[in-house]
Protein backbone atom coordinates (compact mmCIF):
# COMPACT_ATOMS: atom_id res chain seq x y z
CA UNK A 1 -81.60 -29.05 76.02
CA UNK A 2 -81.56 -25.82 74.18
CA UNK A 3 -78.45 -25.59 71.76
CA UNK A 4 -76.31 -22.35 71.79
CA UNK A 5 -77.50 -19.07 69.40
CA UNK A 6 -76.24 -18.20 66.34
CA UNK A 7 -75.73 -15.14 68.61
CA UNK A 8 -73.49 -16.91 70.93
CA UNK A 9 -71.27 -18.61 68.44
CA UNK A 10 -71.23 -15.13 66.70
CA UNK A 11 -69.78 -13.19 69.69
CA UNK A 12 -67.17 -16.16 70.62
CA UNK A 13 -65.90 -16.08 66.76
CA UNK A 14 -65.83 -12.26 65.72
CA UNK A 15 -62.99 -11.19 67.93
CA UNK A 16 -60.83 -14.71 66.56
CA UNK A 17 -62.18 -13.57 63.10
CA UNK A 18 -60.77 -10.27 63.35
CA UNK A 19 -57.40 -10.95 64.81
CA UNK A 20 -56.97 -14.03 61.98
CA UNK A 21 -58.08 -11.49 58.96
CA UNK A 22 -55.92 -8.55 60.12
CA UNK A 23 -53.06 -10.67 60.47
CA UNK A 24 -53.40 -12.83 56.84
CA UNK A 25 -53.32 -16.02 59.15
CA UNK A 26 -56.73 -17.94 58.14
CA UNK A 27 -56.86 -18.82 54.07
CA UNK A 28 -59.66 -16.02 53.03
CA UNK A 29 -61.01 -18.22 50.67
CA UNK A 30 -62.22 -20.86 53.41
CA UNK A 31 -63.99 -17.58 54.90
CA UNK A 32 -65.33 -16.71 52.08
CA UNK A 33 -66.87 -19.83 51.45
CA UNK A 34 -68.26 -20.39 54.67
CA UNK A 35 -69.83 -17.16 55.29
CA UNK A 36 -72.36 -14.83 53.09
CA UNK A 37 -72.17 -11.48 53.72
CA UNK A 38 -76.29 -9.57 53.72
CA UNK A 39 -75.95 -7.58 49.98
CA UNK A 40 -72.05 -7.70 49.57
CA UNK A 41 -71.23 -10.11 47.06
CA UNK A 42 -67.44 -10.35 48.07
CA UNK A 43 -65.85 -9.62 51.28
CA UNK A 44 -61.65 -10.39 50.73
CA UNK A 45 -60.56 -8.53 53.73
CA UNK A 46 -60.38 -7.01 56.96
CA UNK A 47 -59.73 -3.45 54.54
CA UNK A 48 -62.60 -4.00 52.86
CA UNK A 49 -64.91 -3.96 56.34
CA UNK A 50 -63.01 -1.48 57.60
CA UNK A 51 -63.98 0.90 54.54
CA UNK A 52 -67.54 -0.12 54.47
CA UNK A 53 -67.36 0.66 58.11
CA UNK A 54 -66.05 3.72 57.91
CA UNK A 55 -68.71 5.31 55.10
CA UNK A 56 -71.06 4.37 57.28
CA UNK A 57 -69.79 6.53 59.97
CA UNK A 58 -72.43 8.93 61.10
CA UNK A 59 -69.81 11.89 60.24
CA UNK A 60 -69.19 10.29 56.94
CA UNK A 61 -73.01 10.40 55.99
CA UNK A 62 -73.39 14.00 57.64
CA UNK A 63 -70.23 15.56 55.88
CA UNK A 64 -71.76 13.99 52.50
CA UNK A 65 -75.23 15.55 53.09
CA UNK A 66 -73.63 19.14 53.37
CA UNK A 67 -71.39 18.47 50.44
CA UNK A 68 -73.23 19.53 47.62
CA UNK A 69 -73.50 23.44 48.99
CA UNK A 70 -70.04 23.30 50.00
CA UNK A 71 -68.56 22.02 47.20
CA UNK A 72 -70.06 25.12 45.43
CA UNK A 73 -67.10 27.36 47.21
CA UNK A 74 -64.58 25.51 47.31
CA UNK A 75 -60.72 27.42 47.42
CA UNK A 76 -58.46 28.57 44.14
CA UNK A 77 -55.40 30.58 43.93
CA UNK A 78 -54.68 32.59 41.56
CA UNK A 79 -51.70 32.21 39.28
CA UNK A 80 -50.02 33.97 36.42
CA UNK A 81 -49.90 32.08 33.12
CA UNK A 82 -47.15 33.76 30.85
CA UNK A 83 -48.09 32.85 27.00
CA UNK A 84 -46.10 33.70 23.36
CA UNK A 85 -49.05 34.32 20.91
CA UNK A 86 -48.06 35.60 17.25
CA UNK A 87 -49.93 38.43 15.59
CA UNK A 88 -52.70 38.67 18.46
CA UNK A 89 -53.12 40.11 21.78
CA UNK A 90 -54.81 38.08 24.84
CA UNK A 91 -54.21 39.64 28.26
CA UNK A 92 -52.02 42.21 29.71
CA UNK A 93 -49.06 42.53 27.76
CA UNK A 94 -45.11 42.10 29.03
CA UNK A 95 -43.92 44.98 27.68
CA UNK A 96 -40.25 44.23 28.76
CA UNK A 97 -40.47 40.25 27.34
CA UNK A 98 -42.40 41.59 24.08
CA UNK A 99 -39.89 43.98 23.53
CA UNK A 100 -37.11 41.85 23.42
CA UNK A 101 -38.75 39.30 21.27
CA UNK A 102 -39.53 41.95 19.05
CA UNK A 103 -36.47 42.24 18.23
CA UNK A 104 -36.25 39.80 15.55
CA UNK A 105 -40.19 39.50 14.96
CA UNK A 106 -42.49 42.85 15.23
CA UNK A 107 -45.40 40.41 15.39
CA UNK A 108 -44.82 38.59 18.40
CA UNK A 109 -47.00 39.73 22.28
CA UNK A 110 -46.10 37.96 25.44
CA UNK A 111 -49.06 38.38 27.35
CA UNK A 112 -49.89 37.43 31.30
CA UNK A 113 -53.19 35.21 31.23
CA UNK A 114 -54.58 34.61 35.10
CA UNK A 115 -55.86 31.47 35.92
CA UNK A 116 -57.38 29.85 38.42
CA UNK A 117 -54.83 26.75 40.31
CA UNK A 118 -57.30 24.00 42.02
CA UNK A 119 -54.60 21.92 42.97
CA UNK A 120 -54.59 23.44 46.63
CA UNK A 121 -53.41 21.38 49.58
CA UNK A 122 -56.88 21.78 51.32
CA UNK A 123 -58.41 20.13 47.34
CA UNK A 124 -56.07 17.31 47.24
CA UNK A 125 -57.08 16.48 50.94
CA UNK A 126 -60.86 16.84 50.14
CA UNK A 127 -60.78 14.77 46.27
CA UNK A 128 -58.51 11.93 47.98
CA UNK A 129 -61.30 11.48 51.22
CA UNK A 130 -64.02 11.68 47.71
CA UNK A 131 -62.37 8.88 46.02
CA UNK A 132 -62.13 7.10 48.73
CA UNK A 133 -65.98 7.29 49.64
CA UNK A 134 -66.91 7.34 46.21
CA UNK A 135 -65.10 3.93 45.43
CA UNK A 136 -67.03 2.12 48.33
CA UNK A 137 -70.35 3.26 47.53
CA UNK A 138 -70.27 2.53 43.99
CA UNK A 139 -68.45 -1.18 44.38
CA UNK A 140 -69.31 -2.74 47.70
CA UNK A 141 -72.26 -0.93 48.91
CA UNK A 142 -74.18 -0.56 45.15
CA UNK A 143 -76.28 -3.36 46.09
CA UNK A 144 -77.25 -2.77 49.56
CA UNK A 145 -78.47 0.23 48.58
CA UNK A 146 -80.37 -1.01 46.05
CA UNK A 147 -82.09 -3.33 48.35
CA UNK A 148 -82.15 -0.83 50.89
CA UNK A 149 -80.32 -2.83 54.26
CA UNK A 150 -81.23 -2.11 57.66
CA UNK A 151 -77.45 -2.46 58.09
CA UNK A 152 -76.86 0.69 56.11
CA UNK A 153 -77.90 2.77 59.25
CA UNK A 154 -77.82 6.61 58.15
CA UNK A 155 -77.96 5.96 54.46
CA UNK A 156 -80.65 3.90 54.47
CA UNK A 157 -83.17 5.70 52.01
CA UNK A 158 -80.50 7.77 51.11
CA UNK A 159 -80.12 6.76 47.12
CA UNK A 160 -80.54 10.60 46.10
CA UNK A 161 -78.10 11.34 48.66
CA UNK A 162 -75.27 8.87 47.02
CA UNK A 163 -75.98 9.29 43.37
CA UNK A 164 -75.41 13.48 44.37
CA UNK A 165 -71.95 12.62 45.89
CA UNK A 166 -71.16 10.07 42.56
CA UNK A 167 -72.20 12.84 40.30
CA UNK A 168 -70.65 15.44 42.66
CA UNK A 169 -66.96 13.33 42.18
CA UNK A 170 -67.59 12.38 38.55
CA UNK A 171 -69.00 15.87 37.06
CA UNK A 172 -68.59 18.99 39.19
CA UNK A 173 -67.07 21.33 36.76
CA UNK A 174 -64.67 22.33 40.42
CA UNK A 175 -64.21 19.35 41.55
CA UNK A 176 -62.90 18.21 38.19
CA UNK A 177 -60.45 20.13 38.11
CA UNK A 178 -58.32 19.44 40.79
CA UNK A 179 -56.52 16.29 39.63
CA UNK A 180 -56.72 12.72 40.09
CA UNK A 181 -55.94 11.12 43.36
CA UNK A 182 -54.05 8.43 41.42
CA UNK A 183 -51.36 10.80 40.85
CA UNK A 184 -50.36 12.53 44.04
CA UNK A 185 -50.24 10.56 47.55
CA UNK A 186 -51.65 13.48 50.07
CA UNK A 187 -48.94 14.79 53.02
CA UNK A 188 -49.14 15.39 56.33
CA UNK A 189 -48.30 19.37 55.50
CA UNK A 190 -51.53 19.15 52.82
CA UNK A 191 -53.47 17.58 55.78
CA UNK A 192 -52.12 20.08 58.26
CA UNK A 193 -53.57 22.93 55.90
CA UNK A 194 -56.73 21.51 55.64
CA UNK A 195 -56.80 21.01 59.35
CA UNK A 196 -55.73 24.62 60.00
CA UNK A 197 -58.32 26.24 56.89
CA UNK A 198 -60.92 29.02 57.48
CA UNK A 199 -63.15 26.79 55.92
CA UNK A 200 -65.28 24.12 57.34
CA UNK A 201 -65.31 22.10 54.81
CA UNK A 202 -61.91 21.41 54.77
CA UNK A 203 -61.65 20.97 58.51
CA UNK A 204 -63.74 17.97 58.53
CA UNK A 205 -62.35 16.67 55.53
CA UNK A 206 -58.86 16.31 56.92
CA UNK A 207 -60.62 14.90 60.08
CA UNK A 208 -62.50 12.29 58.32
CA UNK A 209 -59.32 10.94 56.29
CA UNK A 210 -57.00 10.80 59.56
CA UNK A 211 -59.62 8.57 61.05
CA UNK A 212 -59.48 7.04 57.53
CA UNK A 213 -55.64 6.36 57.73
CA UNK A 214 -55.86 5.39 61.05
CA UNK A 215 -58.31 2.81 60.47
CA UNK A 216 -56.29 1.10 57.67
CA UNK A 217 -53.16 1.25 59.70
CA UNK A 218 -55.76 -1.18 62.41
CA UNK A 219 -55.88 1.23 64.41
CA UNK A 220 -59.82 0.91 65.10
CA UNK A 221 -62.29 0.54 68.41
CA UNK A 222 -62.61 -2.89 68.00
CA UNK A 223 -66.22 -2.86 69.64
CA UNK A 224 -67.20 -0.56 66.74
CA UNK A 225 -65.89 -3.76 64.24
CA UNK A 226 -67.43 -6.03 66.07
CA UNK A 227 -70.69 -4.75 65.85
CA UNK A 228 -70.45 -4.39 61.79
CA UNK A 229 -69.32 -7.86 62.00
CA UNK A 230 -72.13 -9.16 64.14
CA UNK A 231 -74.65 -7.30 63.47
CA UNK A 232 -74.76 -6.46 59.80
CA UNK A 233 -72.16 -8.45 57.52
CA UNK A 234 -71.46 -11.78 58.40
CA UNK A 235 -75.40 -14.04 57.82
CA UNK A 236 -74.39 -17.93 58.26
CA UNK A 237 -75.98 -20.03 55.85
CA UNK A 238 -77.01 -22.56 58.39
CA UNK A 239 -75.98 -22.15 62.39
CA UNK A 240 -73.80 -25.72 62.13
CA UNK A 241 -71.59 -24.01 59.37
CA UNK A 242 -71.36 -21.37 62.59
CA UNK A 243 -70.68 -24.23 64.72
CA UNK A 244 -67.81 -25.69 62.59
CA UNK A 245 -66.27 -22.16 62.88
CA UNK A 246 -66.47 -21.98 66.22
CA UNK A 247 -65.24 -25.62 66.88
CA UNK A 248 -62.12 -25.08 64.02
CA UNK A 249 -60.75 -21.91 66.17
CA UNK A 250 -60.97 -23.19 69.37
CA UNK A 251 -59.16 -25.99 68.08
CA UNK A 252 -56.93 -24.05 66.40
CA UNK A 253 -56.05 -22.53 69.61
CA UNK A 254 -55.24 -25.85 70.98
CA UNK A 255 -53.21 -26.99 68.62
CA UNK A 256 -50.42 -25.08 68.00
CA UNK A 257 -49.41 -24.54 71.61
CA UNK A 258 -45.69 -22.00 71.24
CA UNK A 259 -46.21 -23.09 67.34
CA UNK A 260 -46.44 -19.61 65.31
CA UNK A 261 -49.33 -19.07 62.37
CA UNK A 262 -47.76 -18.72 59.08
CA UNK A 263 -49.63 -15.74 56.09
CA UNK A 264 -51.61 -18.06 54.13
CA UNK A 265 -52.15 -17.26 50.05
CA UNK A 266 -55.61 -17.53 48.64
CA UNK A 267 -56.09 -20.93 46.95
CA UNK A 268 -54.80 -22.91 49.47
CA UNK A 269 -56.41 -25.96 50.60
CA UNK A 270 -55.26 -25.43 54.51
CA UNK A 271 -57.47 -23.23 56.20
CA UNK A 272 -54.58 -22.03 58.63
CA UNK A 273 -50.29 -23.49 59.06
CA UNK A 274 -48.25 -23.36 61.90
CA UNK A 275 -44.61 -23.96 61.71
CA UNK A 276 -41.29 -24.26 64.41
CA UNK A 277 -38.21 -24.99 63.52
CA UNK A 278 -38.78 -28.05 60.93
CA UNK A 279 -42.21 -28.56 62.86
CA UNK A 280 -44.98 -27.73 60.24
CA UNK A 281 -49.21 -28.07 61.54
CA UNK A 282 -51.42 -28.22 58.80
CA UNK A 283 -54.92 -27.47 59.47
CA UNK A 284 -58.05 -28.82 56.82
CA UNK A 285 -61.80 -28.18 57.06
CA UNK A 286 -64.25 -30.92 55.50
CA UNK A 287 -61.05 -32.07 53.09
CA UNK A 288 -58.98 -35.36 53.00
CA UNK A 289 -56.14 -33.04 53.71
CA UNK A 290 -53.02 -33.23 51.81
CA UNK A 291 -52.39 -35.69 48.73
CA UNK A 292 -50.72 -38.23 50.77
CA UNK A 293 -53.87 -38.62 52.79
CA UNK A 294 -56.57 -40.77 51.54
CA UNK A 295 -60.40 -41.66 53.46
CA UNK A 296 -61.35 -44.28 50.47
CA UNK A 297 -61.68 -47.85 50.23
CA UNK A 298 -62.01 -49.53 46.85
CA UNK A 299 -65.10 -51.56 46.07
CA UNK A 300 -62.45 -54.29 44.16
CA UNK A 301 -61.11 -55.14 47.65
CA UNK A 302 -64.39 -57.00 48.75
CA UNK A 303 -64.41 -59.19 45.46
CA UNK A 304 -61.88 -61.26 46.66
CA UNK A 305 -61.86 -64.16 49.19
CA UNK A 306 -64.55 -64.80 51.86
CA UNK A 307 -64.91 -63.63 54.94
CA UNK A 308 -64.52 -66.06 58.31
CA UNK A 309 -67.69 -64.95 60.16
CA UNK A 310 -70.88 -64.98 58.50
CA UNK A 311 -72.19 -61.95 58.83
CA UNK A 312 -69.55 -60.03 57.09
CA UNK A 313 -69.54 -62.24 54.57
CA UNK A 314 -73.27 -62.12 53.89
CA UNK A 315 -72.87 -58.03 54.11
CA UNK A 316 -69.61 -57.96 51.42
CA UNK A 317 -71.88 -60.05 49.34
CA UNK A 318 -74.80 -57.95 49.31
CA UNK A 319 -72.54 -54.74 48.93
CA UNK A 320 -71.01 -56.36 45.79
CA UNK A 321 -74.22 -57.49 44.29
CA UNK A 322 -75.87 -53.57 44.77
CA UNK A 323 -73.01 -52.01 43.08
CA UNK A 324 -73.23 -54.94 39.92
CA UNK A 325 -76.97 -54.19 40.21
CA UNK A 326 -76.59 -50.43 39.77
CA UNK A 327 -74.24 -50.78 37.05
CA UNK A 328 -76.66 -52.88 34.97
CA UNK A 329 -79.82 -50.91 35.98
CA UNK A 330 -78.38 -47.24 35.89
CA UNK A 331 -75.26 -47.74 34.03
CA UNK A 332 -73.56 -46.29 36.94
CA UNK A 333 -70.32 -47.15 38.57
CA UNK A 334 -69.60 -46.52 41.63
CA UNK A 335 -65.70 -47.60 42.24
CA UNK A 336 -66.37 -47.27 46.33
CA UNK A 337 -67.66 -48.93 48.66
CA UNK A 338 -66.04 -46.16 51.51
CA UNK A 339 -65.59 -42.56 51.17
CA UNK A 340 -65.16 -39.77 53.35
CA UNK A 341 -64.18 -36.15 54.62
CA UNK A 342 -63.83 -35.59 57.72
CA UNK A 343 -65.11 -32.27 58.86
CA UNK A 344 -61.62 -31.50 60.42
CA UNK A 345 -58.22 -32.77 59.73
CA UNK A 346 -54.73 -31.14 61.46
CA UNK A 347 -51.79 -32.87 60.61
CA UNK A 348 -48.57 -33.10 62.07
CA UNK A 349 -44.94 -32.76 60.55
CA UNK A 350 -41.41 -32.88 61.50
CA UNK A 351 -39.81 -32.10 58.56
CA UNK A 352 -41.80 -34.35 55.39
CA UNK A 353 -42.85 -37.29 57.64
CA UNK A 354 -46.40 -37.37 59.41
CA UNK A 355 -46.01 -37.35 63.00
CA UNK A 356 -49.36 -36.98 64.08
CA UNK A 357 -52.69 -36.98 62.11
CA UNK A 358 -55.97 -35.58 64.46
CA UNK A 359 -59.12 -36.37 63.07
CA UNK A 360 -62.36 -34.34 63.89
CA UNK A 361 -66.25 -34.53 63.62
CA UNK A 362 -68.30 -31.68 64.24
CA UNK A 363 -72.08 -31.94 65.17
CA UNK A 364 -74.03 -28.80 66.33
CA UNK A 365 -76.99 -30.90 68.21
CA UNK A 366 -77.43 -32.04 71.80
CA UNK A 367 -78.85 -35.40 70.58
CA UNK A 368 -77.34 -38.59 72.43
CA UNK A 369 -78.86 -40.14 68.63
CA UNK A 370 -77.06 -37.61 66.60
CA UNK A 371 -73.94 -37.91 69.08
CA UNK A 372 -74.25 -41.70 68.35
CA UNK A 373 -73.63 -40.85 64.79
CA UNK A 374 -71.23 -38.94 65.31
CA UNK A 375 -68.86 -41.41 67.17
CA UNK A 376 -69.49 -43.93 64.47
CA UNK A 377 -68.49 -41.65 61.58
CA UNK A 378 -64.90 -40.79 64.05
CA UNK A 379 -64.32 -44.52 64.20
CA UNK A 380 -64.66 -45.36 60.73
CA UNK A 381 -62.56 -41.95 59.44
CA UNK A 382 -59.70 -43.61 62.25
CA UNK A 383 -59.68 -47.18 60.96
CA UNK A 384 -59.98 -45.91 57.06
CA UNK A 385 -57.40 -43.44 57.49
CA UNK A 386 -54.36 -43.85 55.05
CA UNK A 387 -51.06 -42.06 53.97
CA UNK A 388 -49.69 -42.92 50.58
CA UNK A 389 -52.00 -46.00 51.23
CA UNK A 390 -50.89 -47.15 54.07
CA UNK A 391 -53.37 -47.75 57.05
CA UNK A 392 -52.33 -45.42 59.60
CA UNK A 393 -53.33 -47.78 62.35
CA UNK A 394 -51.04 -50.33 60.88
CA UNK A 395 -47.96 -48.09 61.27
CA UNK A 396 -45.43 -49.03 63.69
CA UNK A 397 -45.66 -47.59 67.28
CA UNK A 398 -43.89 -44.32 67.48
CA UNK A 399 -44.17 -43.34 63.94
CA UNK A 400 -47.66 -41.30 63.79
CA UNK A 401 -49.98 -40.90 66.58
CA UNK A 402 -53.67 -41.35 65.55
CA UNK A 403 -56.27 -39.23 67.63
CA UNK A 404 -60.29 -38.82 67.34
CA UNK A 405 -61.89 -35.57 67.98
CA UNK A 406 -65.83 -35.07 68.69
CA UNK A 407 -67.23 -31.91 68.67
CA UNK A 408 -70.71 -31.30 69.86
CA UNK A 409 -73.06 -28.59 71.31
CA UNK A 410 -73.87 -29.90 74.75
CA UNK A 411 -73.03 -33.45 76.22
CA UNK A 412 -75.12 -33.63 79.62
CA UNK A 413 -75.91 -36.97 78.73
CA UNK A 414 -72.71 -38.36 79.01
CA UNK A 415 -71.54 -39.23 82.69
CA UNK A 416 -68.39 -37.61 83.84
CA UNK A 417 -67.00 -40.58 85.71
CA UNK A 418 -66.77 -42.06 81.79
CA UNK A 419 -64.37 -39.58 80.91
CA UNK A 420 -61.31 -38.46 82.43
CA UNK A 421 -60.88 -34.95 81.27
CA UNK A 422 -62.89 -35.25 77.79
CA UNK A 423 -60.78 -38.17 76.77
CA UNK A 424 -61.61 -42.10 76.01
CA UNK A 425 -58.19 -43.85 77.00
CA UNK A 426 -59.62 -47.56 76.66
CA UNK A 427 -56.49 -49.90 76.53
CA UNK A 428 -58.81 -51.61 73.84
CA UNK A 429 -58.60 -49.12 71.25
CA UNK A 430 -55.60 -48.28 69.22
CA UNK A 431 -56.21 -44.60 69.48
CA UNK A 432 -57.57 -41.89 71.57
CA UNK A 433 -60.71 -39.80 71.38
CA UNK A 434 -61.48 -36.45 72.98
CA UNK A 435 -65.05 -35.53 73.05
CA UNK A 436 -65.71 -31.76 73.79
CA UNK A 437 -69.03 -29.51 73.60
CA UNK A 438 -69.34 -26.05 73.40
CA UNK A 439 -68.65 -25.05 77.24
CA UNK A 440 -65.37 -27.01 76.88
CA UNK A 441 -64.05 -25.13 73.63
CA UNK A 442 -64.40 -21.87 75.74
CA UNK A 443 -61.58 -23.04 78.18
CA UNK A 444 -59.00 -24.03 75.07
């Protein structure tokens, strides 16, 4: 058995990506962490895709190429600058304001200097779509195109091309002088000007920023995202960190059922919350989930007494002497004898008390060995698992369910008739396990 592409898992987790990001509802950090982006050091948004995306535009990279001999010819008005100078003349002089200001000083000219006004509607439409190009290029993109990415499409060999536009924006003696976009916000009348000018350049300009505005609004072709996504960002480390993704969605998906996904900060531990009413979900990727959770058992515990069948007793002995033996040899202490973190945790609250704790192991392999494994590492996470020290399977009945949760690629080896629906429901265990491979997380 084959196991599923990168591709795949790619295509099945971009469109839950998206809709997550736009909406704040998956902790950026965790997506951060889990996925390296090809040349961009930081990715902390949907915004920032969006911009990259949209610089890359083919109309973007066009309109930048013709810049440089438009720019040259760009609009001015004309305006009248009325200045008091004593004892020379500069201009054309205002006979009628001289004269009366000569009343009391023979000395004085008023003279009409004309100058040239940049601040134009069509120029505050065409340095606001600059900046905004000019910001991307030289933060996100600086070292893709250093290293020259496939991904960059049309501006691929294009480093003349980019340091023009960046010394276009930072030194063109017109350019400068229309002020800085920090201290106007552009109009719909400035864009309808620009939309309505003689001149070309303008035109496009106001073209290129609508699609600009529209595309931070979310207001995007979400094929077109996709594709950046897939394509040319998002590189997984290793295709079971891809797998974990996959498996932590679809899950997500299942669990919160008519629950609604609260904004989640930066910093958090949870990778996602749900809440209803005093109903709170908390979701945790390879954590021990919140501090009243624990997945540790204290080497001290198997000091004491003796154990009633022999082979546990022989095996508590030998795990005592290795960790005395270490601490002689190495002068290292090792205080456990148990510790884990399970590669999924979702807990359950109705207002502060644990309803409901769901445990899950992810494995990206379609290995009955590595399956095997897998199962053994649920088990022990289920029996180990305590709150404020208290073994959850030693709760009363009714107080906090317990569940198991097995995640693989592809489970053809396991016989149907074995499991009703994904689930183990042996009367001999105190909890219940769901198994599920890739094929099954499509239907959640």
């Amino acid at each position: 058995m084959t196991r599923t592409s990168d591709e795949k898992l790619l295509e099945r987790i971009v469109p839950d990506l998206l809709t997550y990001l736009k909406q704040g509802h998956i902790n950026e950090g965790f997506i951060e962490e889990k996925l390296k982006y090809d040349g961009i050091k930081t990715v902390q948004d949907l915004e920032t895709i969006f911009k990259i995306h949209f610089v890359l535009k083919d109309k973007v990279v066009k309109f930048l190429k013709d810049l440089p001999e438009r720019v040259r010819r760009i609009k001015t008005e004309c305006v009248k600058r009325t200045i008091t100078r004593k004892g020379e003349v500069r201009g054309k002089i205002d006979w009628k304001r001289t004269t009366t200001k000569q009343i009391t000083d023979k000395t004085i000219f008023v003279c009409q200097n004309p100058s040239k006004n940049y601040d134009v509607p069509e120029n505050l439409v065409l340095k606001k779509l600059l900046s905004v190009i000019y910001k991307v290029l030289d933060n996100e993109l600086t070292e893709p195109l250093e290293e020259d990415y496939e991904w960059l499409g049309d501006l691929k060999g294009e480093k003349d091309l980019v340091n023009s536009l960046k010394n276009i924006y930072k030194r063109n003696v017109h350019v400068n002088r229309i002020k800085d976009p920090k201290e106007y916000n552009v109009s719909e009348r400035d864009i309808s000007r620009a939309e309505n000018s003689r001149k070309q350049l303008y035109r496009e300009a106001a073209e290129l920023l609508i699609k600009y505005r529209k595309l931070m609004r979310g207001d995007y072709v979400e094929e077109d995202i996709d594709e950046l996504l897939k394509e040319t960002l998002i590189i997984p480390d290793k295709t079971s960190t891809l797998f974990e993704l996959y498996s932590i969605f679809q899950l997500i998906k299942k669990s919160k059922e008519d629950f609604q996904l609260k904004k989640i900060d930066k910093g958090h531990k949870e990778i996602a919350i749900f809440e209803k009413d005093e109903h709170e979900i908390f979701v945790y990727h390879d954590s021990t989930g919140s501090k009243k959770m624990s997945f540790f058992e204290s080497l001290e515990g198997l000091r004491e007494g003796n154990s009633d069948i022999e082979f546990l007793e022989r095996y508590r002995k030998a795990t005592v002497e290795h960790a005395d033996l270490i601490k002689n040899l190495l002068d290292r202490n090792d205080p456990s004898f148990y510790s884990g973190r399970p590669d999924i945790l979702i807990e359950y609250y109705e207002d502060t008390d644990l309803t409901k704790l769901m445990i899950g192991e992810v494995k990206y392999s379609t290995s009955e060995q590595t399956f095997s494994q897998g199962l053994k590492e649920l088990v022990q996470y289920l029996y180990f698992a305590q709150e404020k020290g208290k073994y959850l399977l030693d709760v009363e009945e009714g107080e906090s369910d317990l569940e198991g949760l097995l995640v693989v690629d592809k489970k053809e080896y396991l016989e149907e008739d074995k499991l009703e629906e994904n689930k183990i429901m042996d009367d001999s265990l105190p909890f219940k396990i769901e198994i599920y491979d890739t094929e099954d997380l499509k239907g959640v």
